[in-house]
Protein backbone atom coordinates (compact mmCIF):
# COMPACT_ATOMS: atom_id res chain seq x y z
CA UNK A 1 14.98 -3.31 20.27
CA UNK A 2 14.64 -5.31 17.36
CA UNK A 3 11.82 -7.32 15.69
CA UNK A 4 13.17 -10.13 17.05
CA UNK A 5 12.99 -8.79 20.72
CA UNK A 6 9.72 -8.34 20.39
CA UNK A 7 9.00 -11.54 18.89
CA UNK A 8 10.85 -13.31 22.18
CA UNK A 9 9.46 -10.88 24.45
CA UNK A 10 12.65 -9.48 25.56
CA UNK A 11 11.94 -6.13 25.52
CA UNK A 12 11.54 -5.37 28.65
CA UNK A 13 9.64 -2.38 28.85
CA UNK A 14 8.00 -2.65 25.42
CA UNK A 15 4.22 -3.95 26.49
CA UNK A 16 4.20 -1.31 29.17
CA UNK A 17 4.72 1.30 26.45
CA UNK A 18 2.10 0.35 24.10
CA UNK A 19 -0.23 0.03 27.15
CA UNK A 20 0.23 3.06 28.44
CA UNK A 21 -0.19 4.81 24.73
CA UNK A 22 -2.97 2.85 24.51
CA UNK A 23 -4.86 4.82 27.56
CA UNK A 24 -3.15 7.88 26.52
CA UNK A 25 -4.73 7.62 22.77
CA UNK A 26 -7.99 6.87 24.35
CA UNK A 27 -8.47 9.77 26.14
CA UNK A 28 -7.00 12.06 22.79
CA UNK A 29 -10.06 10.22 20.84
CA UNK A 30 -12.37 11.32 23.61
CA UNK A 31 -11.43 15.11 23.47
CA UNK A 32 -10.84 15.05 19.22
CA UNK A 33 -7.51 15.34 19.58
CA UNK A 34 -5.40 14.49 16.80
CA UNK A 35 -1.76 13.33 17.40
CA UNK A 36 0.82 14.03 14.34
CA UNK A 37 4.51 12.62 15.22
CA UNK A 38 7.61 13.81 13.34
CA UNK A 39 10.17 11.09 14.31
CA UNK A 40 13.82 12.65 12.60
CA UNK A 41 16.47 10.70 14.75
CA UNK A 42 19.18 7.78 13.10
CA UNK A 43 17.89 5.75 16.29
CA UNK A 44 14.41 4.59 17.01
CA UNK A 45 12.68 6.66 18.95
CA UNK A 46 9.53 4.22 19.74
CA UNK A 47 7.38 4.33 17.35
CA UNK A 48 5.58 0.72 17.26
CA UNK A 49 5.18 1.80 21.15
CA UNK A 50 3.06 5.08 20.21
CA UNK A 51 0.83 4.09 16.71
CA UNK A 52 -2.26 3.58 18.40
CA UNK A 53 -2.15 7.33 19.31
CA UNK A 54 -1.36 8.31 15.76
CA UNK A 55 -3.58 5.76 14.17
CA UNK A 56 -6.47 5.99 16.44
CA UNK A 57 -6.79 10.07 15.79
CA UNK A 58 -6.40 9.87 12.35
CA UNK A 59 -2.41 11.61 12.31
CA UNK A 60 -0.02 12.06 10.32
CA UNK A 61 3.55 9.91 10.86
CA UNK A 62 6.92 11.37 9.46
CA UNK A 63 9.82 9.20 9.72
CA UNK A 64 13.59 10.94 8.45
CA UNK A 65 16.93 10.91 9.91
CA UNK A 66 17.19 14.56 11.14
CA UNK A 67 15.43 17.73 11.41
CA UNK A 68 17.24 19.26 8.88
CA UNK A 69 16.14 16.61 6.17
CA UNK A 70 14.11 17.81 3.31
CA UNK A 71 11.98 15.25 4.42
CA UNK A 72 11.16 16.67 7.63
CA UNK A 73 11.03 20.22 6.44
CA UNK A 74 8.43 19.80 3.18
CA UNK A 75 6.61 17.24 4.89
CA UNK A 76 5.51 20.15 8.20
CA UNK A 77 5.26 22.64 5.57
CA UNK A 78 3.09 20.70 3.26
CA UNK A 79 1.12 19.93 6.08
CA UNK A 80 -0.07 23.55 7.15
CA UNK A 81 -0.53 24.32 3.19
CA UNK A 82 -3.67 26.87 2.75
CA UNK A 83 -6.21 27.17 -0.12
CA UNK A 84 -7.53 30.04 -1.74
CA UNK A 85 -9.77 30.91 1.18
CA UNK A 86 -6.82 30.69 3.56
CA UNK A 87 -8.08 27.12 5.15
CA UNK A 88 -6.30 24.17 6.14
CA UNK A 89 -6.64 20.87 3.85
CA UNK A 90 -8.35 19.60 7.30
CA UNK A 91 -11.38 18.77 9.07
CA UNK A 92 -12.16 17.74 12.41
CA UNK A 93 -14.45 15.76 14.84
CA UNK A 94 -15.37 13.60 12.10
CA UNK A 95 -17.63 10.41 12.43
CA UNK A 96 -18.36 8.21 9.84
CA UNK A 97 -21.76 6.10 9.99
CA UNK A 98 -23.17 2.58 7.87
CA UNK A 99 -26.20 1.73 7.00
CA UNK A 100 -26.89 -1.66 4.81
CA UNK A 101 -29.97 -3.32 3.24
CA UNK A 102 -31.05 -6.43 5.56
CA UNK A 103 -29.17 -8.66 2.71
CA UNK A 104 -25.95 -7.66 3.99
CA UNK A 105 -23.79 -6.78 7.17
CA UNK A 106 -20.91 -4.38 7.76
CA UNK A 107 -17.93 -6.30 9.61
CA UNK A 108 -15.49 -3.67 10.47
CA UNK A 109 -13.08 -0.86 8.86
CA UNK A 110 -9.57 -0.60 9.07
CA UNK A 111 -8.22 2.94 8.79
CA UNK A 112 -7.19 6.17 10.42
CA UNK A 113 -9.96 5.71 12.87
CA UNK A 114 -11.64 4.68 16.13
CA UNK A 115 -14.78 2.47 17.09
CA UNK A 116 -18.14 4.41 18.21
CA UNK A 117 -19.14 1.03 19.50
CA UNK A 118 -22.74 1.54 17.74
CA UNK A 119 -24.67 -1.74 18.02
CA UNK A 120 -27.13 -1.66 14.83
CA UNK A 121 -28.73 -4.17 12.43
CA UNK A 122 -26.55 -3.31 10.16
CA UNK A 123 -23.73 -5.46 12.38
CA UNK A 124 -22.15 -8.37 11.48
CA UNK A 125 -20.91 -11.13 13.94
CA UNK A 126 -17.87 -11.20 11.92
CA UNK A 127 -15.03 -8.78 12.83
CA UNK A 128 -12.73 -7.52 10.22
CA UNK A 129 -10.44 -4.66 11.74
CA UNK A 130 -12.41 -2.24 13.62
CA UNK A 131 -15.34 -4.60 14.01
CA UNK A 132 -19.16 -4.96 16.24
CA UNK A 133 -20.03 -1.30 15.46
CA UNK A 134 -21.65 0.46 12.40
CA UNK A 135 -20.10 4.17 12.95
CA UNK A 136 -16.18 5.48 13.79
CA UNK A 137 -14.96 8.70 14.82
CA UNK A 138 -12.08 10.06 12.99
CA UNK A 139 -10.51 13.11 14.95
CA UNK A 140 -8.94 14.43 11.87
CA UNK A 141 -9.68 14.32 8.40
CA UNK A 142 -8.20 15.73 4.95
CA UNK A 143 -9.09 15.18 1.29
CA UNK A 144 -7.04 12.20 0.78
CA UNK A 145 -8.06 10.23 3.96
CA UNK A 146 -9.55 6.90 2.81
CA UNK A 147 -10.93 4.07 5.19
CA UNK A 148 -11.90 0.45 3.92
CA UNK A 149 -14.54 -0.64 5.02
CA UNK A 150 -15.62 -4.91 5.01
CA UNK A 151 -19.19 -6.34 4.22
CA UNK A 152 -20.79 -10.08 4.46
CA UNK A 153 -23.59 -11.79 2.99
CA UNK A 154 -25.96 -12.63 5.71
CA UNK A 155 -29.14 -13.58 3.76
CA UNK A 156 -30.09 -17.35 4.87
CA UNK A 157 -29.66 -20.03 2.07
CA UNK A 158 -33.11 -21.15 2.58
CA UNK A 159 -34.80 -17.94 1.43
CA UNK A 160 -32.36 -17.06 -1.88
CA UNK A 161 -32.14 -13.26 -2.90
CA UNK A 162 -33.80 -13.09 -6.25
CA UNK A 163 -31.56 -12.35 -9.36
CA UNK A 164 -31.74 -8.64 -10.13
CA UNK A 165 -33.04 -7.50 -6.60
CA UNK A 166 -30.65 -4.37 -5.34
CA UNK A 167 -29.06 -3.67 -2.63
CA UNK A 168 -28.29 -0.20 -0.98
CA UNK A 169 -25.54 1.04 1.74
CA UNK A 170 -25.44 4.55 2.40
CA UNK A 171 -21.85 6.36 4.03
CA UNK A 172 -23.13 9.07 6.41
CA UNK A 173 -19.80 11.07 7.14
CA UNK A 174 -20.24 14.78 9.46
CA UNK A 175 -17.45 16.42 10.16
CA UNK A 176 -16.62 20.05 10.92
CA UNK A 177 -14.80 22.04 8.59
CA UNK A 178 -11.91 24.60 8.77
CA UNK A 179 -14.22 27.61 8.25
CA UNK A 180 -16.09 26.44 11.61
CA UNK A 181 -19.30 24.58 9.34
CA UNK A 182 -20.54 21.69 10.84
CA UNK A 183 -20.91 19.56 7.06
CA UNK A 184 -23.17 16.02 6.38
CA UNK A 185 -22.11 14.08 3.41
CA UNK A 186 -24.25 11.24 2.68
CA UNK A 187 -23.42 8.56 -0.17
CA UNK A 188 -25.97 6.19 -1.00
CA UNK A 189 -24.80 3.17 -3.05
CA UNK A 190 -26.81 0.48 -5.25
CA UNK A 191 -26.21 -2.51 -6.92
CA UNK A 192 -28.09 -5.62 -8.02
CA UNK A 193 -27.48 -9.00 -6.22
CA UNK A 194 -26.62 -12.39 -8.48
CA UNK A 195 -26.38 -15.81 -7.54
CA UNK A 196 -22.96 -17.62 -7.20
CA UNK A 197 -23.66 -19.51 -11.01
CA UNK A 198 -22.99 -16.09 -12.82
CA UNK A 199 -19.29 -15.54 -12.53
CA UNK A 200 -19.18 -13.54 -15.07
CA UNK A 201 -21.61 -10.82 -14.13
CA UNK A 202 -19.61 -11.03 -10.37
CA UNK A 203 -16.31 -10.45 -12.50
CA UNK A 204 -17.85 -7.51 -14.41
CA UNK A 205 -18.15 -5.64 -11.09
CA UNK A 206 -14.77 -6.37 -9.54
CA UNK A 207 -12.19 -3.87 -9.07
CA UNK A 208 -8.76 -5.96 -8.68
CA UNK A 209 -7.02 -2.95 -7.61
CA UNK A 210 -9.09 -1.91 -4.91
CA UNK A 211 -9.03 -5.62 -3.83
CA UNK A 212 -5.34 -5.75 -3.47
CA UNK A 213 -5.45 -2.65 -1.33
CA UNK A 214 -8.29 -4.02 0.87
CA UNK A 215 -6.32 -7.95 1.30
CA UNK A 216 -3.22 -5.50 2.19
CA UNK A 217 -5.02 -3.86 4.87
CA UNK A 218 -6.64 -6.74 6.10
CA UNK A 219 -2.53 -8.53 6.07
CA UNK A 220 -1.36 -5.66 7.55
CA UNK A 221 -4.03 -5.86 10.42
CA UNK A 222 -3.32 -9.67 11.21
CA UNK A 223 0.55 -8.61 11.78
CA UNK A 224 -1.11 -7.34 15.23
CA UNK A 225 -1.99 -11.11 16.65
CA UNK A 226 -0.41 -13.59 13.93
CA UNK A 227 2.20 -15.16 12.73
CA UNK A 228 3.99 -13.38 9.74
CA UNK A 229 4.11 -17.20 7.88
CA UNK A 230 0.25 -17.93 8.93
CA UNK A 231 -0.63 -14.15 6.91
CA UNK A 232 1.22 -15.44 3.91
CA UNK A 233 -0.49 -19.09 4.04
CA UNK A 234 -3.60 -17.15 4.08
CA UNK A 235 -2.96 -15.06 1.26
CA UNK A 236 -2.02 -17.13 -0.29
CA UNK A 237 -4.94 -19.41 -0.09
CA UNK A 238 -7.57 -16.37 -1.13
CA UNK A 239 -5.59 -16.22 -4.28
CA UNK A 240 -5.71 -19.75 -5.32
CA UNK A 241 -10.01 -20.10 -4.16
CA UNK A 242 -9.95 -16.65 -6.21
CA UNK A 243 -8.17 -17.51 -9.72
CA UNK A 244 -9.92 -21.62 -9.61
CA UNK A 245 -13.39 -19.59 -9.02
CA UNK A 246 -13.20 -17.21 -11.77
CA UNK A 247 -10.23 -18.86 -14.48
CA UNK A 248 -10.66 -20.32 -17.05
CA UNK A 249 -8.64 -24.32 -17.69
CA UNK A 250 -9.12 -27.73 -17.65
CA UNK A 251 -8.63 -29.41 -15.09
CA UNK A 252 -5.25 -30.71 -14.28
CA UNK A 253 -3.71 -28.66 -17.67
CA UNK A 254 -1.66 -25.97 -16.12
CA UNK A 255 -0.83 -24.54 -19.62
CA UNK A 256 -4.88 -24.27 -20.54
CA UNK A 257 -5.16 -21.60 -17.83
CA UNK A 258 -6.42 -17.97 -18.56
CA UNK A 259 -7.47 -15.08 -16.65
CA UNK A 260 -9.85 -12.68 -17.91
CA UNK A 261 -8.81 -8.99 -17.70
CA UNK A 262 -10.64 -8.22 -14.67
CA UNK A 263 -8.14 -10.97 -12.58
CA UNK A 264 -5.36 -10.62 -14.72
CA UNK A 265 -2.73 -8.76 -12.98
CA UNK A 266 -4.28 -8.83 -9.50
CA UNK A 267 -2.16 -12.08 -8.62
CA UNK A 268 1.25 -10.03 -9.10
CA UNK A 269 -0.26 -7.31 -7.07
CA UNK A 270 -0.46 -10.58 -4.32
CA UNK A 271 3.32 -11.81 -5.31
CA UNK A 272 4.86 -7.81 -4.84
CA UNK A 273 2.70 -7.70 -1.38
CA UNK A 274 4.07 -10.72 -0.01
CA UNK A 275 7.29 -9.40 -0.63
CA UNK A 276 6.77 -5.88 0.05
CA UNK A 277 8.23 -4.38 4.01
CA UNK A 278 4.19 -4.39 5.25
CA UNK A 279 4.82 -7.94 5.48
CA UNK A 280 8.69 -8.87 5.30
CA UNK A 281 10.15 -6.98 8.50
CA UNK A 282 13.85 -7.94 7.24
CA UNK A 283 16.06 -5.00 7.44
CA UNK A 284 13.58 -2.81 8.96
CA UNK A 285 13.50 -1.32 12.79
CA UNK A 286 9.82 -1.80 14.59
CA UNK A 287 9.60 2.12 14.00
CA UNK A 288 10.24 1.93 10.17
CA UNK A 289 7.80 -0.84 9.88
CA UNK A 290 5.18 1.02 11.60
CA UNK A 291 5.38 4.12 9.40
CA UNK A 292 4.88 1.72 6.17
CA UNK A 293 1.96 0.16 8.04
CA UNK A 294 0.59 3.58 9.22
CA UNK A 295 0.68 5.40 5.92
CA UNK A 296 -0.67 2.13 3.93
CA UNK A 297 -4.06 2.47 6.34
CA UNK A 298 -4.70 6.39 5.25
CA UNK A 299 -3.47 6.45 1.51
CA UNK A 300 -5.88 5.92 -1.67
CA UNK A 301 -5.86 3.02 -3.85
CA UNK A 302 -3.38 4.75 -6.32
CA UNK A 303 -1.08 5.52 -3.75
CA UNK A 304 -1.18 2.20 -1.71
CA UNK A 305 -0.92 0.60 -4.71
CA UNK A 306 2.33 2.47 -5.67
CA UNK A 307 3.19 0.94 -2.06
CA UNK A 308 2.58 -2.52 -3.11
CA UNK A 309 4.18 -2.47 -6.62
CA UNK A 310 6.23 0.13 -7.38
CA UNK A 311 5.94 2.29 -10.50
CA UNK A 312 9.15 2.54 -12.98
CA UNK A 313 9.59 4.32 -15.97
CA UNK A 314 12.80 4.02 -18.42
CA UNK A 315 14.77 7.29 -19.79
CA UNK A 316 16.78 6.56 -22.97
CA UNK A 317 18.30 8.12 -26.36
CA UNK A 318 15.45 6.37 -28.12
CA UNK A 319 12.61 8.50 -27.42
CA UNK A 320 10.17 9.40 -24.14
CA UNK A 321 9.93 7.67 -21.08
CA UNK A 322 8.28 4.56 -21.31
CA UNK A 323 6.59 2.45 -18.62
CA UNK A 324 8.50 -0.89 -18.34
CA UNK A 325 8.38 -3.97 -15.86
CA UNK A 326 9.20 -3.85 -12.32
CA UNK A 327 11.89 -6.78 -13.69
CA UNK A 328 16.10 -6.94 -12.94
CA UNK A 329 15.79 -7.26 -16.64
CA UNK A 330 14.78 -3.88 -17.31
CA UNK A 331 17.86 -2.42 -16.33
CA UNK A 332 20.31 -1.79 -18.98
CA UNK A 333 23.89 0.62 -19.17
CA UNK A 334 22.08 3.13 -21.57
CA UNK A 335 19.20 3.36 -19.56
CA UNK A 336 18.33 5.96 -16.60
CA UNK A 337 15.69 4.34 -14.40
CA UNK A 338 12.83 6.61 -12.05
CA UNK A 339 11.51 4.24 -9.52
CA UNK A 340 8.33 5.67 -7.07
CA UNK A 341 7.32 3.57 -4.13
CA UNK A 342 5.97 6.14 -2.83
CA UNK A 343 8.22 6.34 0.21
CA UNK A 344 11.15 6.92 -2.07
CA UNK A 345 11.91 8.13 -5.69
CA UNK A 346 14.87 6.80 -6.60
CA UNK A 347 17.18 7.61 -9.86
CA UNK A 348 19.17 4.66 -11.07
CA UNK A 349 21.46 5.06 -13.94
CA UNK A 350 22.95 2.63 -15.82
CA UNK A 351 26.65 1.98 -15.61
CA UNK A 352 27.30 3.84 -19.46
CA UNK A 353 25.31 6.53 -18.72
CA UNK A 354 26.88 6.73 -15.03
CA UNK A 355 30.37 6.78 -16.69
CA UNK A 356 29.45 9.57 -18.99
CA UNK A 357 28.20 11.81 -16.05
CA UNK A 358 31.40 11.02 -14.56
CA UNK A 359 33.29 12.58 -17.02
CA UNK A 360 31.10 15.56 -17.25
CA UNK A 361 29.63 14.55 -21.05
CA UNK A 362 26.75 16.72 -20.09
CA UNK A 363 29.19 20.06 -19.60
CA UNK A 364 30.04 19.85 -23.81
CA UNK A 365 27.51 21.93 -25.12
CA UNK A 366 28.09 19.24 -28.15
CA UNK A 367 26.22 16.69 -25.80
CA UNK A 368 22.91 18.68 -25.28
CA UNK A 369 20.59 15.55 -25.19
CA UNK A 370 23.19 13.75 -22.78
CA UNK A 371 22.18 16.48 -20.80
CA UNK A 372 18.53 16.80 -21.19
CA UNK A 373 18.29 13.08 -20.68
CA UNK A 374 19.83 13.49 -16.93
CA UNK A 375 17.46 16.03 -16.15
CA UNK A 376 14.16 14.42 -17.40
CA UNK A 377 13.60 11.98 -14.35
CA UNK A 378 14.87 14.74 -11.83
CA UNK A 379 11.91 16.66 -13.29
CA UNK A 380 9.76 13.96 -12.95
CA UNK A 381 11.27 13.32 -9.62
CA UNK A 382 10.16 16.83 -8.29
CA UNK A 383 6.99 16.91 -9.69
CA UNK A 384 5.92 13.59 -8.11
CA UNK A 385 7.84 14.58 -4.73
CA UNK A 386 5.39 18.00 -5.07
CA UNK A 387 2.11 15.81 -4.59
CA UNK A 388 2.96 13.76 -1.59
CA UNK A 389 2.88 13.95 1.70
CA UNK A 390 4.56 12.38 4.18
CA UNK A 391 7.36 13.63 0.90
CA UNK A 392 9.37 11.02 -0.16
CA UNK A 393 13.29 10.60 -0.04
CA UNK A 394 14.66 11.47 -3.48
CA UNK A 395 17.89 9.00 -4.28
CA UNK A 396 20.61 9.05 -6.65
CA UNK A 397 22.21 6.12 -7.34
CA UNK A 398 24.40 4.42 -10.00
CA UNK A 399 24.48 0.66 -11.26
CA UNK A 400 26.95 -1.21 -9.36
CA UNK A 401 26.95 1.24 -6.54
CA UNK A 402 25.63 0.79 -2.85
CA UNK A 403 22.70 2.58 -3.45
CA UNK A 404 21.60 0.44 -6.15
CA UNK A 405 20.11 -1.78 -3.23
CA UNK A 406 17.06 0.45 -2.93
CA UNK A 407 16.10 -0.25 -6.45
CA UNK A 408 17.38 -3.72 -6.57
CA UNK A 409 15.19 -4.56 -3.30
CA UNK A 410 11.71 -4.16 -5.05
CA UNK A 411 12.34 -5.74 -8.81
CA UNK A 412 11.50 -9.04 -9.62
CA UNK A 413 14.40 -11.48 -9.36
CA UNK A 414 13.71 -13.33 -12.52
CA UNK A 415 17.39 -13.23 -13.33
CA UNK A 416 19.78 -14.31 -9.81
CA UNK A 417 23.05 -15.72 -9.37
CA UNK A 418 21.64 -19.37 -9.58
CA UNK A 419 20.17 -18.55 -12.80
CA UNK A 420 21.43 -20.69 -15.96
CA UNK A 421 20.36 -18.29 -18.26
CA UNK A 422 23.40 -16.33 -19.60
CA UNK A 423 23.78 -12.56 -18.06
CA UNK A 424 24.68 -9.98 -21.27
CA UNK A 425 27.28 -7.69 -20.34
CA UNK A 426 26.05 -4.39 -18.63
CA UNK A 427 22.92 -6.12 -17.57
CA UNK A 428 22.24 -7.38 -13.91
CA UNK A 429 21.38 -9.57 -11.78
CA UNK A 430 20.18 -10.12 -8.15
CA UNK A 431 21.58 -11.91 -5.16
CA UNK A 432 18.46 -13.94 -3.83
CA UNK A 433 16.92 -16.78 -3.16
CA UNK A 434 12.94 -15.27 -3.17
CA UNK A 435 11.06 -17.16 -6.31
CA UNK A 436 10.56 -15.11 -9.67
CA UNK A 437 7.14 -13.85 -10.48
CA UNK A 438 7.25 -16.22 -13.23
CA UNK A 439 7.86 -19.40 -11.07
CA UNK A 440 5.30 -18.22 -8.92
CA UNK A 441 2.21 -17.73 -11.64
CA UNK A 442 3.58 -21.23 -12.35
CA UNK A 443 2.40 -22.73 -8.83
CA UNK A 444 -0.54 -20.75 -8.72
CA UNK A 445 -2.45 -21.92 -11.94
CA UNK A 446 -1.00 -25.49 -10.98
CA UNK A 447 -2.75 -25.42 -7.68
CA UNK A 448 -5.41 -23.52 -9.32
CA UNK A 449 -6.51 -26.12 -12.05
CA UNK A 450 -5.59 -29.07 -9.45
CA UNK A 451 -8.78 -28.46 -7.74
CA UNK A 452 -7.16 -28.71 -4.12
């Protein structure tokens, strides 16, 4: 089945599935059981049926084409890895409780968890994920586990918090550890409340990287009941209430508009999202779509982020690799490109440095750099590979080759085959219709500074 079967409700057996997982994940989050699934088949093998086990016990998902895959193999390994003291990087039975200050509400979390159903003050009417409770169980826990959790403003309008007054929310997490312990963490946060006038003391405290995580999860949770175009629409329209709020322009003078550095590059973390396969389910199976979806609900901000907008670093004659733009324009025949998006590290080289390899430039002990510069993003490669687990798929590719598509897929198409610009030789150039970043900062600050 396809995401289109679903979508038309013509597979047949599909709703049965996820209802009887459902139950089945219910009673594992009763007994702490934890439910890890290493899917290595070329077929699907029904993954979008079983998530709710996996992502109601807090598992791990593994997604390869065989059990003789690297993938498979590092990723079990990895898995069962012990510290010094001979203990797993896991805990168990874990429950996670909120508190708030009267000012403010908890609406819901969206992570590797399940709802307590805990009725306290502390409750919002507002759901947001995993909503109309104040604690969650988490069968399974390790040291990179990360849950968001939402908040609202509940204080009356009538009776105005004064400027300067704190607030307070305290994280109570127990859980028992490997060595047997039963352990209670508890995190108590404060901050001071302003009023709406002050943008500039709200901007001080935002965290646009964090915030791009938390809209992702929140997108990612809609796919459930909504409409993939509806998401967008509404991402879209946070961004635009979000830049007119806290920009600075006149009013109807696109070109006036600025961001301040706390904003700045959170609206192309929104542009990569919208295109990223958490949202765009073209090309992808149900199962591959809810392995992205799975792993994006467990994973840090770093790593989700990596998820969102890909990280990629240039390798050339000139000196050390260098950071460049997740742009078609950064490739270049010289160049070797090391692309992480965290599912796959992928090796692109350009089409000189491709033809070199070819004829074995790097065997001529006269070519010594040729060489070291093909095995500088392999050693990069490994050493990210080392860190992460589910473990990514390592590819090779050339420019100009079929595999190029994996790198292709995720840079900005600021240069396509419409484009009147002219194309230098050995650059490239994408087959697309999708809008550039560019041409898309250009309809945001025009809707932004139009006031609508």
């Amino acid at each position: 089945r396809s995401h289109n079967d679903l979508e038309k409700d013509a597979a047949k057996h599909y709703k049965k599935a996820v209802k009887y997982f459902q139950a089945l994940a219910k009673r594992c989050v009763t007994n702490g059981h934890t439910v890890d699934v290493f899917a290595c088949s070329l077929d699907q093998v029904g993954l979008a049926e079983m998530k709710s086990c996996v992502e109601s016990t807090g598992g791990y998902l593994v997604l390869t084409e065989s059990f003789s895959c690297p993938v498979f193999k590092e990723s079990i390994s990895r898995l069962f890895t012990q510290d010094d003291n001979g203990h797993l990087n896991m805990a168990f039975a874990a429950t996670l409780e909120v508190l708030t200050s009267r000012e403010f509400k908890v609406c819901g979390a969206i992570g590797p968890c399940s709802s307590l159903q805990k009725k306290t003050p502390s409750v919002a009417e507002t759901e947001i994920g995993l909503g109309g409770t104040s604690a969650w169980k988490f069968c399974a826990l390790d040291s990179s586990t990360t849950v968001a959790v939402y908040f609202e403003v509940v204080n009356q309008h009538s009776t105005p918090i004064p400027a300067g007054q704190q607030r307070y929310v305290q994280f109570v997490t127990q859980y028992q550890h490997f060595s047997g312990q039963i352990r209670l963490r508890v995190t108590t946060l404060a901050g001071n409340w302003t009023d709406g006038s002050n943008a500039q003391e709200i901007a001080n405290g935002y965290d646009q990287e964090a915030a791009a995580v938390l809209m992702a999860r929140i997108a990612v949770f809609k796919t459930e009941n909504e409409e993939a175009f509806d998401i967008l629409r509404w991402l879209d329209r946070m961004l635009i209430r979000l830049v007119a709020k806290f920009g600075e322009y006149q009013k109807d003078e696109p070109l006036s508009f600025r961001l301040s550095s706390q904003f700045s590059i959170y609206p192309q973390f929104m542009f990569h999202l919208r295109r990223s396969q958490f949202l765009q389910v073209f090309n992808n199976s149900p199962d591959e779509t809810t392995f992205y979806r799975i792993t994006l609900n467990r994973e840090n901000v770093t790593n989700s982020l990596i998820m969102i907008q890909p990280t990629l670093l240039a390798y050339s004659f000139s000196g050390p690799p260098v950071p460049v733009l997740l742009d078609v324009t950064s490739i270049a025949p010289d160049r070797i490109l090391l692309l992480d998006t965290f599912f796959f590290v992928i090796i692109f080289n350009g089409d000189t440095i491709s033809q070199w390899r070819k004829a074995r430039y790097h065997e001529d002990p006269k070519h010594e750099n040729f060489k070291a510069l093909l095995e500088a993003p392999k050693e990069d490669a490994r050493a990210i590979i080392k860190e992460r687990l589910p473990v990514p798929r390592l590819v090779e590719c050339d420019q100009y080759g079929s595999q190029a598509r994996f790198l292709l897929s995720k840079l900005n198409p600021s240069v396509t085959h419409n484009s009147s610009m002219n194309i230098n030789p050995g650059t490239d150039f994408i087959f697309t219709d999708d809008v550039s970043l560019q041409v898309f900062m250009d309809h945001l600050k025009r809707l932004a500074v139009s006031g609508q």
